[in-house]
Protein backbone atom coordinates (compact mmCIF):
# COMPACT_ATOMS: atom_id res chain seq x y z
CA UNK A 1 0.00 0.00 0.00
CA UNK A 2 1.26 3.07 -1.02
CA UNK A 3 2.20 5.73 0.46
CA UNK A 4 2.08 8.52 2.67
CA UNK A 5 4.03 9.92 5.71
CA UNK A 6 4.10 8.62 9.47
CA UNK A 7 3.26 11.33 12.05
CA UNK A 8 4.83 9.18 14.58
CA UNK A 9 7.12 6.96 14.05
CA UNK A 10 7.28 4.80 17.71
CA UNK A 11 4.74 1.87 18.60
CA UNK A 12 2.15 2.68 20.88
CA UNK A 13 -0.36 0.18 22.64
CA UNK A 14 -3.95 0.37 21.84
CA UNK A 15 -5.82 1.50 25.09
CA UNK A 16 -8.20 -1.02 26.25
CA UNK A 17 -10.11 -1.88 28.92
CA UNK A 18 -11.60 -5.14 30.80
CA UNK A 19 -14.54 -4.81 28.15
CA UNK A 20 -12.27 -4.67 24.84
CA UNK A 21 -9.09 -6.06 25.71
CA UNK A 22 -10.24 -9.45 24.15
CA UNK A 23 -10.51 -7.32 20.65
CA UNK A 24 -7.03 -6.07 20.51
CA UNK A 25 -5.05 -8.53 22.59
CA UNK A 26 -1.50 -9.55 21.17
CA UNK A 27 -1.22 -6.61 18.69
CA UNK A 28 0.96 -3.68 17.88
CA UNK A 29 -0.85 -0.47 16.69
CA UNK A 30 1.19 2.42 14.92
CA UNK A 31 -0.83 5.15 14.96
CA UNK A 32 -1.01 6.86 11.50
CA UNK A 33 -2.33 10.04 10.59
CA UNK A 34 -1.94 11.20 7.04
CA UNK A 35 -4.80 10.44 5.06
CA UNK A 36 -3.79 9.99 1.84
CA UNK A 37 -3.12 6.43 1.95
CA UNK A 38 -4.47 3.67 -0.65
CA UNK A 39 -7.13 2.25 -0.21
CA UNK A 40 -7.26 -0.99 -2.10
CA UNK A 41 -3.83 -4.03 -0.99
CA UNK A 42 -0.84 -4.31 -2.95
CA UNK A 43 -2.51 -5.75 -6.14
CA UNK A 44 -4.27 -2.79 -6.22
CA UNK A 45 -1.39 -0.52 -6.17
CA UNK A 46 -2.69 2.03 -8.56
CA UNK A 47 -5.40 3.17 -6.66
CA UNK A 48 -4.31 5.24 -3.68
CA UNK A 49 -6.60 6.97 -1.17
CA UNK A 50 -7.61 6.40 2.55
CA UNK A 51 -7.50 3.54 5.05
CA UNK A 52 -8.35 4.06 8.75
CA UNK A 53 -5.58 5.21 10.99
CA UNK A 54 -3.81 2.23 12.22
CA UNK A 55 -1.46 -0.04 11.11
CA UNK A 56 -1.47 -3.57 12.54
CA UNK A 57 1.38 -5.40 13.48
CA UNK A 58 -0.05 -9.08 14.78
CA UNK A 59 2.94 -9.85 16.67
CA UNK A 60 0.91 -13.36 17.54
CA UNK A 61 2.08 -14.67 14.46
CA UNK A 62 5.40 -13.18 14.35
CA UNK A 63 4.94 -11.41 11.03
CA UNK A 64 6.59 -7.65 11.17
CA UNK A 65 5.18 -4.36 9.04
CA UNK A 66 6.61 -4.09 5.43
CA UNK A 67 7.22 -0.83 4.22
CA UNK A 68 6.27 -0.11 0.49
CA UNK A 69 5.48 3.19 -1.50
CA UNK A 70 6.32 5.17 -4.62
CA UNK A 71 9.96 5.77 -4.22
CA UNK A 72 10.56 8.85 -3.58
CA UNK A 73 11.35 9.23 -0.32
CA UNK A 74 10.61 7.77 3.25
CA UNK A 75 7.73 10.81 3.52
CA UNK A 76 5.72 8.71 1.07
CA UNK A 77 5.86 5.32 2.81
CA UNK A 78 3.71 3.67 5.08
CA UNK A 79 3.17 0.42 7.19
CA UNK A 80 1.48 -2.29 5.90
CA UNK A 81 0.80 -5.25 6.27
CA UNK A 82 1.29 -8.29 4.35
CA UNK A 83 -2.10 -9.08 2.27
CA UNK A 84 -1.97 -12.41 2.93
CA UNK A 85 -1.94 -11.82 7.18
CA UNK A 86 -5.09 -9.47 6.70
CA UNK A 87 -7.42 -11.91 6.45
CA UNK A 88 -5.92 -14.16 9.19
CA UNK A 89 -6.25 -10.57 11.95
CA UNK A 90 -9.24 -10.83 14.70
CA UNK A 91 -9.78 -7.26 12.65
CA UNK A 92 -11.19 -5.68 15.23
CA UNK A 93 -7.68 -4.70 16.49
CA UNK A 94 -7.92 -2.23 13.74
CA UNK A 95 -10.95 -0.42 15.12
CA UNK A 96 -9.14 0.22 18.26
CA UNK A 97 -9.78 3.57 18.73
CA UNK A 98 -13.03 2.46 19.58
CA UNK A 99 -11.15 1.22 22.85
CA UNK A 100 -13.19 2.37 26.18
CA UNK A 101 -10.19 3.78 27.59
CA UNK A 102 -10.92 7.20 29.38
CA UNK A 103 -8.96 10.17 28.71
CA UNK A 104 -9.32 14.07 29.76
CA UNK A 105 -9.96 15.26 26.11
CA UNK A 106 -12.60 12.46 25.52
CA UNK A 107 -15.38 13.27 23.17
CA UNK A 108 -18.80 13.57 23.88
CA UNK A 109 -19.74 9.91 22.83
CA UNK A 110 -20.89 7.42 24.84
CA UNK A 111 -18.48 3.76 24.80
CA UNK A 112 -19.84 1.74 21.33
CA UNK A 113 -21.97 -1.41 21.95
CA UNK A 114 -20.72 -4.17 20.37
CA UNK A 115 -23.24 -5.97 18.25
CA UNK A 116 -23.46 -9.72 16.78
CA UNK A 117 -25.06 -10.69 13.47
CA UNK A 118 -27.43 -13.13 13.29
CA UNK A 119 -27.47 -15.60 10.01
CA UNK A 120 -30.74 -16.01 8.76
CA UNK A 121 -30.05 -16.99 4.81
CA UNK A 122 -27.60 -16.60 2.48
CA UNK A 123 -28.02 -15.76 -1.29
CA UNK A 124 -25.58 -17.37 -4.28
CA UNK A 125 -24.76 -15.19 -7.14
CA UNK A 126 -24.52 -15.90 -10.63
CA UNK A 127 -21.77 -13.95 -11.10
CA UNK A 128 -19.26 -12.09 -9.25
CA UNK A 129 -18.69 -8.27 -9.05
CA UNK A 130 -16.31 -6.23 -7.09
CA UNK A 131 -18.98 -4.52 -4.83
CA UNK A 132 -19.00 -0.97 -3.97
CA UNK A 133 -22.52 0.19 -3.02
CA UNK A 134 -25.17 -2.38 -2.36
CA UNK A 135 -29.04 -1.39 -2.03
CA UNK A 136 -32.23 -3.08 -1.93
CA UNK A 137 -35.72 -1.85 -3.84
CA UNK A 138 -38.56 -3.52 -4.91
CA UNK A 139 -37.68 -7.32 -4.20
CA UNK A 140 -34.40 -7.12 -5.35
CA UNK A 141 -30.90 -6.05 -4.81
CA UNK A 142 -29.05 -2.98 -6.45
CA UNK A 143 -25.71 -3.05 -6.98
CA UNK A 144 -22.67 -0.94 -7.75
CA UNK A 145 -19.71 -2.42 -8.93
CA UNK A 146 -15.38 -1.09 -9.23
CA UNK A 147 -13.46 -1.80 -12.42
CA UNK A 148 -11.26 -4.54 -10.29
CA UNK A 149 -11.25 -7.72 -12.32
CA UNK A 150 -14.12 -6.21 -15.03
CA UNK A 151 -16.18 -3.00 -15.53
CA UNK A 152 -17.74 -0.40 -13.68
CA UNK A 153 -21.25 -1.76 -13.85
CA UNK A 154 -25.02 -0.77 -12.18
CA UNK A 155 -26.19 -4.16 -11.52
CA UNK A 156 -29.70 -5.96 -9.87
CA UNK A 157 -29.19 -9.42 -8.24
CA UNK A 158 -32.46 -11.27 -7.52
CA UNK A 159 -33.04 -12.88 -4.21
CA UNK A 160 -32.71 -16.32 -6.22
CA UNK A 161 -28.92 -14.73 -7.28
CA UNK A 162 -29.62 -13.49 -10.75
CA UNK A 163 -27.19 -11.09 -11.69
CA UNK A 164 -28.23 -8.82 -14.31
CA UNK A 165 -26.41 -5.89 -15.94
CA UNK A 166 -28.49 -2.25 -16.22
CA UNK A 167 -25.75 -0.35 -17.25
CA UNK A 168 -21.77 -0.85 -18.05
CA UNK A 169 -19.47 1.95 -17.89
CA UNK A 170 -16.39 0.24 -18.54
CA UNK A 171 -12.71 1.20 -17.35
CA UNK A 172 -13.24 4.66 -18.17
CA UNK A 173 -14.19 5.40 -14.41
CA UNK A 174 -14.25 3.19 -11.02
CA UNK A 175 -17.70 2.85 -9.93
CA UNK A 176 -18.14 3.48 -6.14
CA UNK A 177 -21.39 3.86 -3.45
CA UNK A 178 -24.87 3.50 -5.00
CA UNK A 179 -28.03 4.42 -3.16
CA UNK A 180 -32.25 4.86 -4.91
CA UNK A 181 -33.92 8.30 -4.15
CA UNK A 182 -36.97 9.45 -5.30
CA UNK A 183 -37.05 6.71 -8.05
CA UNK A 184 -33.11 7.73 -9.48
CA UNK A 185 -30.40 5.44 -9.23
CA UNK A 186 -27.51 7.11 -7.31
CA UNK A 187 -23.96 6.01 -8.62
CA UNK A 188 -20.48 7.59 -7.25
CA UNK A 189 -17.12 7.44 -8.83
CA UNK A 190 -14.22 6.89 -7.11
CA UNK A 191 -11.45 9.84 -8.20
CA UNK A 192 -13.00 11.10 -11.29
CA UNK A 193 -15.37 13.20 -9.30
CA UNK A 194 -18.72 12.28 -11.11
CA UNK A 195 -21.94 10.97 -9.59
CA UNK A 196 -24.00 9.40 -12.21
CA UNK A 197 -27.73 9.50 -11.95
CA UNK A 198 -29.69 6.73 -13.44
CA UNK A 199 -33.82 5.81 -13.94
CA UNK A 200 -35.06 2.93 -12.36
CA UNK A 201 -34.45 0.96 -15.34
CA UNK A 202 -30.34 2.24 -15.89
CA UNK A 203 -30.96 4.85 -18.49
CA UNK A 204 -28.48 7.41 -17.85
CA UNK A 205 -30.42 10.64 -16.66
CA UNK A 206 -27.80 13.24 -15.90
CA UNK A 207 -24.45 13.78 -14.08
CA UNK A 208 -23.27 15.64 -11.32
CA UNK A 209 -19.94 16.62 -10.26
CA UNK A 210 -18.55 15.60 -6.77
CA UNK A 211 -16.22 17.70 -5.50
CA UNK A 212 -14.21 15.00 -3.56
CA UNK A 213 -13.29 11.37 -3.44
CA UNK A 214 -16.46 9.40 -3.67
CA UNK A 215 -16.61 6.12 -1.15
CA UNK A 216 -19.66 4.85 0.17
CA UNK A 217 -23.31 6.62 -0.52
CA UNK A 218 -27.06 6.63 0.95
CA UNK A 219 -29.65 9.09 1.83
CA UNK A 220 -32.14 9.83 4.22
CA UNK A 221 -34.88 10.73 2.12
CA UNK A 222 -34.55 14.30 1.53
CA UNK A 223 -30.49 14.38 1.29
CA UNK A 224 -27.55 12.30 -0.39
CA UNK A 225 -24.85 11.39 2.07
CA UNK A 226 -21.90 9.88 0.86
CA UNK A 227 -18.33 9.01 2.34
CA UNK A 228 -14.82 9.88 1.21
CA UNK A 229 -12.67 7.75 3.39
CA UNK A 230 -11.63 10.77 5.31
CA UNK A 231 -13.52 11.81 8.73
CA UNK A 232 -16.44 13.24 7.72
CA UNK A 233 -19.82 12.32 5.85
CA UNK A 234 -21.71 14.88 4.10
CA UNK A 235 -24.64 15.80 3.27
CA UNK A 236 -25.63 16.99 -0.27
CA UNK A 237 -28.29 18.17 -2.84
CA UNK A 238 -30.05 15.08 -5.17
CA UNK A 239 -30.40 18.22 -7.77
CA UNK A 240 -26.79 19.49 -7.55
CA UNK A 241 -24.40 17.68 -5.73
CA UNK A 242 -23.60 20.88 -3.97
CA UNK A 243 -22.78 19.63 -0.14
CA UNK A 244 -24.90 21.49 2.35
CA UNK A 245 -23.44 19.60 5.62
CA UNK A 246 -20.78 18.26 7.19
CA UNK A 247 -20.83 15.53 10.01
CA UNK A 248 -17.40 15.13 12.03
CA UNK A 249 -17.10 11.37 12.97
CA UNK A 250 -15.99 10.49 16.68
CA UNK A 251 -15.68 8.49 19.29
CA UNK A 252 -14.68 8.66 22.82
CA UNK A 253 -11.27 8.32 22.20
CA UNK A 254 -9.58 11.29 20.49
CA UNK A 255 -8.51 10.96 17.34
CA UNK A 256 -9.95 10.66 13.25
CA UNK A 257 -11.91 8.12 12.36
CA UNK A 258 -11.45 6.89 9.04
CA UNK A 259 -11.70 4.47 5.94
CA UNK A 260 -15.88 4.45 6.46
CA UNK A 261 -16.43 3.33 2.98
CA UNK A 262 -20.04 1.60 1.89
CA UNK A 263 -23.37 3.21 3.67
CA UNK A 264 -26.49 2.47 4.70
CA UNK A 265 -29.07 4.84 6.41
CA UNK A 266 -31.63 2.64 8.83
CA UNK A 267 -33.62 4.35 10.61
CA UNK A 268 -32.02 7.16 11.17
CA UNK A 269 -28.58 5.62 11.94
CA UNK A 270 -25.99 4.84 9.64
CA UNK A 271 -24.68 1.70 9.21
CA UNK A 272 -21.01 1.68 7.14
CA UNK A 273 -17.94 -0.80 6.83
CA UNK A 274 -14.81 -0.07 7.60
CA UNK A 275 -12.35 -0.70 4.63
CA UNK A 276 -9.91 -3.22 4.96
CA UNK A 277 -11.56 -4.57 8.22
CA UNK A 278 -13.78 -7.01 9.19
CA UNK A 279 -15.67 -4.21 10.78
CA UNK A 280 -18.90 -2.76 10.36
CA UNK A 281 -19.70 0.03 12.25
CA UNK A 282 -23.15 1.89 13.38
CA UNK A 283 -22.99 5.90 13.80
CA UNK A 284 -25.59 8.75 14.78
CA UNK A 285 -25.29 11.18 11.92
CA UNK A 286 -26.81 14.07 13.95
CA UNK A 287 -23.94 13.37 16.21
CA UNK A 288 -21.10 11.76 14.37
CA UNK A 289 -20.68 9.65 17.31
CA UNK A 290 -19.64 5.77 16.25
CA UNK A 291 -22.07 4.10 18.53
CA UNK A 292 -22.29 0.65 17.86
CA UNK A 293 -19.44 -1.88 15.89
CA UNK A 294 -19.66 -5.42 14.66
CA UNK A 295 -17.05 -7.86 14.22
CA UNK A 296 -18.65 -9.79 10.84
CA UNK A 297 -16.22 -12.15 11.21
CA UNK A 298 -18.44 -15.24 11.82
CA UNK A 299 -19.79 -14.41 8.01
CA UNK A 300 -16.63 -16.29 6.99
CA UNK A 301 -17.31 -19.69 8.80
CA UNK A 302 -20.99 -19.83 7.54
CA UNK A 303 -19.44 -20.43 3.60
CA UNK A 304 -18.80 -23.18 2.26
CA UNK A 305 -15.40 -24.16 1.84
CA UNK A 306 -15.78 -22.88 -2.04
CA UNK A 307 -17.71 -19.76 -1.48
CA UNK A 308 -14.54 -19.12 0.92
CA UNK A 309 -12.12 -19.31 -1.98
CA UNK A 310 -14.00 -15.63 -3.01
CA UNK A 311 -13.63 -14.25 0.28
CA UNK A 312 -9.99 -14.93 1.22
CA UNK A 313 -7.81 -12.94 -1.29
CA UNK A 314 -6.42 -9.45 -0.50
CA UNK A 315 -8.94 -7.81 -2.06
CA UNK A 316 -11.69 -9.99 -1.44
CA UNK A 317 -12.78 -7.36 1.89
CA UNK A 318 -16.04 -7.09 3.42
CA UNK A 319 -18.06 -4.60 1.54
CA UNK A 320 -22.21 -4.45 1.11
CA UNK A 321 -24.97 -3.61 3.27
CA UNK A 322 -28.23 -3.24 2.41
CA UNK A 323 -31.85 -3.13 4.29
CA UNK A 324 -35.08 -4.23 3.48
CA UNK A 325 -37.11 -2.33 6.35
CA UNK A 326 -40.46 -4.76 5.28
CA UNK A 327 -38.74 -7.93 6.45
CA UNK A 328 -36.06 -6.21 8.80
CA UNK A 329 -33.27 -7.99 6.79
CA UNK A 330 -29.61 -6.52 6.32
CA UNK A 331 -28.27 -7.75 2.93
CA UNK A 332 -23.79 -8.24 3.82
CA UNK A 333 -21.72 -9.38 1.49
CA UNK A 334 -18.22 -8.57 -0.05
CA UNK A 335 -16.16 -7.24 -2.98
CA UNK A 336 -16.26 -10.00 -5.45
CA UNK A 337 -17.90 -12.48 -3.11
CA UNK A 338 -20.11 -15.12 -4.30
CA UNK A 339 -22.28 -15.06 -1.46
CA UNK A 340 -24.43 -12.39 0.10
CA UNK A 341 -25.84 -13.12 3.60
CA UNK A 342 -29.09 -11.67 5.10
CA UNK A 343 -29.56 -11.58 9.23
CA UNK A 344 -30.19 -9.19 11.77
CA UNK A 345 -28.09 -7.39 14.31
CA UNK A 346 -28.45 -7.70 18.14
CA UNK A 347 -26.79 -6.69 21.15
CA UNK A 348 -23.73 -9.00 21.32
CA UNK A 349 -24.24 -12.10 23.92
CA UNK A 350 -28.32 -12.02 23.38
């Protein structure tokens, strides 16, 4: 992962407490804070953005931080780990700064509840995409997918697994969060700053110009808010584009939080992974307060030892949520997964 510079340079020790020491037991954090970090592994290496603002050493397995970047000098580097150990990370270590720890500049936010996820069904796609924005309307699934291994594409998937293609943009543009207002199709871009705005059926409508990165995207019915990997979300104009609002994200412990990528708004919270991690978390927009996370990790042990192979590479990350507020269902799933998963979440331990 390219490349950006360390603001410190010296290992520091997550803070934890009784209640989250279990998540980030046996690990080294190094606290970064530049943001302009990439955001997809190695593989990926011409795509550079955001991640969140650790590094993880997992000093369990004995592995050690590889430094990579562009070359130029050691102000463009940053920590990394191997892809192949990312997988193999309890990844909630990386979402320590959610740690309960108290300190004297603590935020206004209340310590985030942990919450499980509860299998209920699983649904087998035809065909693979490299998700980015996931939504569900009218009995079926919407779906947004990146150029990685094919096309920017506006896809539906059937609850039987049916992938069908609505519109293909090609390599001309990486296709990024999606979200359905008022009967238009919603599509961000990653970098090339253009939201694309579809009709129900994926004629092209109009575009829109977004003035920053575009990462994950929903709405609350009046407003589009969308994510840039940085630590804000903001709220914009369906019309325009033009951002009206901007909603800090926090937690108790000082500090950014960042890499929220994909987004869903349900009922009135909004629920978002965090890229890279096995991590999705839930935050109060009219706070920005991250009050709720989920470790999705049992989502791996409920595949089949084939639907695994899909889910295991480096850039095979969690990534996909959708709601169906008639059944109460949350859609999960992956980039480039074959499966998508539907359950609830509940208060962990219930």
């Amino acid at each position: 992962m390219p490349s950006a510079g360390l603001a410190r340079a010296g290992r520091e020790r997550a803070a934890r407490s009784a209640s989250t020491e279990e998540w980030v037991r046996g690990f080294d954090l190094i606290p970064l804070t530049h943001q302009s970090l990439l955001k997809y592994q190695p593989a990926l290496s011409h795509r550079r953005s955001r991640l969140p603002d650790l590094c993880i050493n997992n000093v369990q397995r004995g592995t050690s931080p590889r430094w990579v970047g562009r070359g130029r000098s050691n102000a463009h580097r940053v920590c990394c780990k191997p892809a192949s150990a990312i997988a193999s990370i309890s990844l909630i270590a990386t979402f320590a700064l959610l740690a309960t720890a108290t300190y004297a500049s603590a935020q206004s936010c209340s310590d985030p509840a942990r919450l499980s996820f509860a299998i209920t069904g699983k649904i087998v796609r035809s065909e693979i995409g490299f998700t980015q924005g996931l939504e569900f309307h009218d009995q079926q699934l919407y779906e947004s997918t990146g150029k990685v291994g094919g096309t920017t594409r506006l896809n539906t998937i059937s609850l039987s697994g049916q992938v069908k293609t609505l519109a293909d943009l090609g390599t001309s543009v990486f296709g990024e969060g999606l979200t359905i207002l008022n009967n238009e199709i919603f599509q961000l871009t990653w970098q090339d700053h253009k939201v694309f705005v579809y009709d129900m059926a994926g004629n092209m409508k109009r575009e829109m110009r977004n003035p920053r990165d575009g990462w994950g995207l929903t709405n609350d019915g009046t407003r589009l808010i969308f994510s840039d990997g940085g630590d804000s979300i903001y709220y914009t104009d369906p019309k325009t584009f033009a951002i009206g609002k901007t909603v800090r994200l926090k937690t108790r412990q000082p500090g950014p939080v960042l890499g929220l990528n994909e987004l869903e708004n349900v009922r009135g919270k909004i629920y978002g992974n965090i890229f890279t991690t096995r991590l999705i978390v839930r935050l109060d927009p009219s706070s920005g307060c991250i009050e709720a996370v989920s470790d999705l990790s049992p989502l791996w042990n409920a595949m089949t030892p084939e639907e695994r192979t899909y889910a295991e590479g480096p850039d095979d990350v969690l990534n996909g949520i959708a709601y169906d507020a008639a059944s109460d269902l949350f859609y999960l799933t992956g980039k480039l997964w074959k499966t998508i998963f539907t359950g609830h979440f509940m208060p962990a331990g219930r």
